[in-house]
Each structure stands twice: as structure tokens, then as C-alpha cells.
C-alpha atoms as a PDB file:
ATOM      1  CA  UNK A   1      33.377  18.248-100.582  1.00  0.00           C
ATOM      2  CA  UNK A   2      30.982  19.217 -97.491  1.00  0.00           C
ATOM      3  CA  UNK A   3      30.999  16.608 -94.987  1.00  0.00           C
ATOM      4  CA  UNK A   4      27.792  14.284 -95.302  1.00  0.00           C
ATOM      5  CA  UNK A   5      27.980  13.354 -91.423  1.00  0.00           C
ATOM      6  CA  UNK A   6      25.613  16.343 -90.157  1.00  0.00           C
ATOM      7  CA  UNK A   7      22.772  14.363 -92.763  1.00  0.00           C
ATOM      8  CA  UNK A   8      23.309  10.729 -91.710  1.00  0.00           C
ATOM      9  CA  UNK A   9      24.438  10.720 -88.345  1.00  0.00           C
ATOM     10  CA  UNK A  10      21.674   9.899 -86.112  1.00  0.00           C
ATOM     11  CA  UNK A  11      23.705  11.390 -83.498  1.00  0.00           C
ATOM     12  CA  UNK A  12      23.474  14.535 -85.008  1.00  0.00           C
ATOM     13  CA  UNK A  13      19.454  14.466 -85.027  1.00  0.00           C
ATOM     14  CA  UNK A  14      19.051  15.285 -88.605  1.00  0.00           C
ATOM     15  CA  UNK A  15      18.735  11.644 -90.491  1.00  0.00           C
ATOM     16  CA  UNK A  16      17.220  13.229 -93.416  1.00  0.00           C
ATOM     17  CA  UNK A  17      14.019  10.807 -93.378  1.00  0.00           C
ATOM     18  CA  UNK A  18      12.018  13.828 -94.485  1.00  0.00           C
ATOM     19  CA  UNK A  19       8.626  12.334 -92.634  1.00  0.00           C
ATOM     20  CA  UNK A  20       7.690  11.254 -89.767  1.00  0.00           C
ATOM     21  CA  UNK A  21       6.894   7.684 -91.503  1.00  0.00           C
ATOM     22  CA  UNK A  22       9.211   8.380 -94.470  1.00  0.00           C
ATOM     23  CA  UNK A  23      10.545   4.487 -94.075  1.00  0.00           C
ATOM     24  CA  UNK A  24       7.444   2.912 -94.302  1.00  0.00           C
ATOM     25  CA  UNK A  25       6.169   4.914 -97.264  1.00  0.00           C
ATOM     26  CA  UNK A  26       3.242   6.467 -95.659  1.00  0.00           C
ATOM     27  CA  UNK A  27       3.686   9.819 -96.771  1.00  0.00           C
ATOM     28  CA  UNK A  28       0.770  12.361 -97.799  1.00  0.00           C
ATOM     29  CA  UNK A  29      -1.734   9.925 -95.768  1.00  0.00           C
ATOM     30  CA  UNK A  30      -4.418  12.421 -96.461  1.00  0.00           C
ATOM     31  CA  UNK A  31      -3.273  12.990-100.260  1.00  0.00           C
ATOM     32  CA  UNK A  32      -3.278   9.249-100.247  1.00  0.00           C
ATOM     33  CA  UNK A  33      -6.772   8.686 -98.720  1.00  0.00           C
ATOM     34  CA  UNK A  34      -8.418  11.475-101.229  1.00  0.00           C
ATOM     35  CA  UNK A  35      -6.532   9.572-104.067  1.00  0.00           C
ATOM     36  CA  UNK A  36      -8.344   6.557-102.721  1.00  0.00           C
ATOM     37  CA  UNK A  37     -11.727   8.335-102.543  1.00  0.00           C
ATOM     38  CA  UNK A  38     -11.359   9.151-106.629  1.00  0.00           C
ATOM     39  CA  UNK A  39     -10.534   5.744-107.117  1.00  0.00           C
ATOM     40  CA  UNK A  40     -13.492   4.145-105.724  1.00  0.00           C
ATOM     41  CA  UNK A  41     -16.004   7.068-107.326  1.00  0.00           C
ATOM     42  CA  UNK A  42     -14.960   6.412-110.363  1.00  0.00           C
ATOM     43  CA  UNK A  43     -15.094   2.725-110.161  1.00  0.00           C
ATOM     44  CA  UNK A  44     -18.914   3.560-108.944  1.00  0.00           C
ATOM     45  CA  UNK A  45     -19.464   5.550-111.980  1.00  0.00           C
ATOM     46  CA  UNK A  46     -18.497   2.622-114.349  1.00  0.00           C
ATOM     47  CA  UNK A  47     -21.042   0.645-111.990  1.00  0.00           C
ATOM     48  CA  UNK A  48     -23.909   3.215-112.377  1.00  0.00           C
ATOM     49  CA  UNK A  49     -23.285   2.929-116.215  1.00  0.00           C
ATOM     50  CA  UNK A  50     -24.050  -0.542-116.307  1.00  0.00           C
ATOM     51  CA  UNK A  51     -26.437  -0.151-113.700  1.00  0.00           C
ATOM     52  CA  UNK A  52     -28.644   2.616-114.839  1.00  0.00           C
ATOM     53  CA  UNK A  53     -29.540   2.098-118.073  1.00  0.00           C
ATOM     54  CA  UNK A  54     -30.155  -1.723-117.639  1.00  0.00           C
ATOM     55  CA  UNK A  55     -32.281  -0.296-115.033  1.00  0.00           C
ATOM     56  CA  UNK A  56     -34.287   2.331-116.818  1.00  0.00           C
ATOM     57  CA  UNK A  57     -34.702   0.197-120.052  1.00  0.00           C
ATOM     58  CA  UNK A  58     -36.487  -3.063-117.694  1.00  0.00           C
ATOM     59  CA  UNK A  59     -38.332  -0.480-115.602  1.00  0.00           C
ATOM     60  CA  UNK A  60     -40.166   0.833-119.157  1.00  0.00           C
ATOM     61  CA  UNK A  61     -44.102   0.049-119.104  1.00  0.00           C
ATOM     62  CA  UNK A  62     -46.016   1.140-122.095  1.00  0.00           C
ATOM     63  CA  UNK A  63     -44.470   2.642-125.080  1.00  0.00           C
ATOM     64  CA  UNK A  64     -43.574   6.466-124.293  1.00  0.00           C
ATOM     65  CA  UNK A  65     -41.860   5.389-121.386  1.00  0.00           C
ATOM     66  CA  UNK A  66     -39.928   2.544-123.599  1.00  0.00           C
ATOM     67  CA  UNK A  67     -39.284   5.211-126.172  1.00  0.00           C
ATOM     68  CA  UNK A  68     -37.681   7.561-123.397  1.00  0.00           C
ATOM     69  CA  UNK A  69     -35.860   4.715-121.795  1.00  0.00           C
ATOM     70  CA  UNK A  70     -33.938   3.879-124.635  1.00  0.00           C
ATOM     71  CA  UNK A  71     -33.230   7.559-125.775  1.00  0.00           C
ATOM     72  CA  UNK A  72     -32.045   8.802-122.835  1.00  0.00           C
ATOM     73  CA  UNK A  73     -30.295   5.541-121.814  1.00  0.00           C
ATOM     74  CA  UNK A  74     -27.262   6.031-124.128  1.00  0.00           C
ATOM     75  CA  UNK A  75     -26.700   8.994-122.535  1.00  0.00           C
ATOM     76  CA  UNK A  76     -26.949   8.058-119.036  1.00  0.00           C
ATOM     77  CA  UNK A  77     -24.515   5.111-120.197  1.00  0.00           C
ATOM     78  CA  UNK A  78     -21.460   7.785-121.978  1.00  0.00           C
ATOM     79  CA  UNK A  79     -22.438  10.581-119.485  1.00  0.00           C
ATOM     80  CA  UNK A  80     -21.088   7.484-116.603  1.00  0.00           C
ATOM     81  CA  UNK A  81     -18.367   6.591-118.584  1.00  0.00           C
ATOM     82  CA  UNK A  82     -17.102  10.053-118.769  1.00  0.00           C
ATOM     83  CA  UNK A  83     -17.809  11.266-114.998  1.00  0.00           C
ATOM     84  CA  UNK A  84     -15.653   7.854-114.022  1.00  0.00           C
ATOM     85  CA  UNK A  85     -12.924   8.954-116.807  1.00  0.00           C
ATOM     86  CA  UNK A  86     -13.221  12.382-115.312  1.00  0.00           C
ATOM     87  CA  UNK A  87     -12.598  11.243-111.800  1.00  0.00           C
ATOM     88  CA  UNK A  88      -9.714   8.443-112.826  1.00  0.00           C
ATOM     89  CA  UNK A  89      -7.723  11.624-114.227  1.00  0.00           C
ATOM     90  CA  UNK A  90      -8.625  13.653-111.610  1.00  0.00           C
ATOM     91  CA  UNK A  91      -6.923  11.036-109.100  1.00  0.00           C
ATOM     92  CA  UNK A  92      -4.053  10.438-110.991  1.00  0.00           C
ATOM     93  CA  UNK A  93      -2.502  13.848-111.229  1.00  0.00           C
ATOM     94  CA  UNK A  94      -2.140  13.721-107.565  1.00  0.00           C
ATOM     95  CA  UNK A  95      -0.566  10.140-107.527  1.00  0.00           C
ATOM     96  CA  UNK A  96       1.917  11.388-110.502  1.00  0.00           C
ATOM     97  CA  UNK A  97       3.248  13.953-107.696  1.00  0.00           C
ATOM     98  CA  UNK A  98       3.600  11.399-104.898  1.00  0.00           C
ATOM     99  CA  UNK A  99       5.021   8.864-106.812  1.00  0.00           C
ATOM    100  CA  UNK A 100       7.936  11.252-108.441  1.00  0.00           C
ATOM    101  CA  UNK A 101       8.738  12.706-104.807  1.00  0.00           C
ATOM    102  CA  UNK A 102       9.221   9.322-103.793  1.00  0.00           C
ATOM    103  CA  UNK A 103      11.522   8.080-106.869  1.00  0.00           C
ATOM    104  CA  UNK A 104      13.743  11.422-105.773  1.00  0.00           C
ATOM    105  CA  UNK A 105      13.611  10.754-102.239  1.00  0.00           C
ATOM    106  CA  UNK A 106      15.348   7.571-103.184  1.00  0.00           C
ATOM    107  CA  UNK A 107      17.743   8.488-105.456  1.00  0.00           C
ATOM    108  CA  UNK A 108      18.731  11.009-103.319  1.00  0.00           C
ATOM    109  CA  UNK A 109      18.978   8.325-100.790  1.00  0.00           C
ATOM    110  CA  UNK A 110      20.992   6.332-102.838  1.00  0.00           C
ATOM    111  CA  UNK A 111      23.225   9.523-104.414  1.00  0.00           C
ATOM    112  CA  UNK A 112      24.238  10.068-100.307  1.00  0.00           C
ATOM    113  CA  UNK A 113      24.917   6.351 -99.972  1.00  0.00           C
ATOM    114  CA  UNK A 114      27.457   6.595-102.945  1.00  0.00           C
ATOM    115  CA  UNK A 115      29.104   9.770-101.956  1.00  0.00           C
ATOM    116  CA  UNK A 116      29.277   8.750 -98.548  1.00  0.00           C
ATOM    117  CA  UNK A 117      31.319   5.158 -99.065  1.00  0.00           C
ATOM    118  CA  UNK A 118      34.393   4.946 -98.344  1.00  0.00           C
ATOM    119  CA  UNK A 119      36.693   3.228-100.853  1.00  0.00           C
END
């Protein structure tokens, strides 16, 4: 079996912390941050669908303008919905890849911790 010292000595130099903030979970911080931005777009979307068509149907002054209001606001209200499912996906697929790199950067952790004890 190799010897594990040349990983976990911090003599050595090489502690294996794969980050410059690897301990304090801040990896990706610009992966992170554009995650983020998704997040909160999305949430806006679901606002704007509330928003909008309440909007358009109370703005509505004589009767072509009521008839147009409430035609087109359905589809304001699913096209929202959609954009701000859209966007929740989109931000996820990202987060999926961050979170497994983490879960095997700490059962590798843990794996080296094992093979490492002495008995």
C-alpha cells in the first residue's frame, strides 16, 4: 500500500484541501454567485406572474381593452410561470455538480482518514 504521508502531511506541502477555501466550503464562488443570480430571476418571474396580469386586468378602461386584458393575461400569467420554471432548472444543473464534488471530496476525505488509522 503507497504511503498516505506525502497527502496529509502538512509538512510535505500537499494537504490535499483541493481549494484555496476548500474547509470553509466556498468553492466555485463565481459558480455559486451565478447559481444565486438564477435563483432570484426566477423567484422574480413567479412575482411578475402575479404581478402582471393583476396589473393589466385593473389597468383595463372601456371594453376592447378589458377584452384584451383578460385574453392575453393568461398568457402573460403561464408564459411567467414557465420562464421562472425555466430558470429554476437552469440553476439547478449547476448546483447538482457542486454539490456531488463536494459529497466526493468528503468521502474521499473520510476513505484517507480510514486507510490512514492506525490500529
Amino acid at each position: 500500500m503507497p504511503d498516505p504521508a506525502p497527502y496529509t502531511d502538512p509538512s510535505y506541502g500537499g494537504d490535499m484541501s483541493f481549494g484555496a477555501n476548500a474547509d470553509s466550503g466556498e468553492k466555485y464562488p463565481r459558480l455559486r454567485g451565478l447559481v444565486t443570480w438564477f435563483k432570484i430571476y426566477a423567484y422574480c418571474c413567479f412575482g411578475a406572474a402575479v404581478i402582471l396580469p393583476v396589473f393589466l386586468v385593473g389597468s383595463a378602461k372601456n371594453g376592447m381593452e378589458e377584452t384584451m386584458a383578460m385574453t392575453s393575461a393568461p398568457v402573460i400569467l403561464v408564459a411567467c410561470v414557465a420562464q421562472g420554471f425555466f430558470f429554476l432548472m437552469v440553476a439547478e444543473i449547476p448546483q447538482v455538480f457542486m454539490d456531488t464534488e463536494k459529497n466526493t471530496r468528503e468521502a474521499t476525505e473520510l476513505l484517507r482518514t480510514v486507510a490512514t488509522k492506525k490500529p
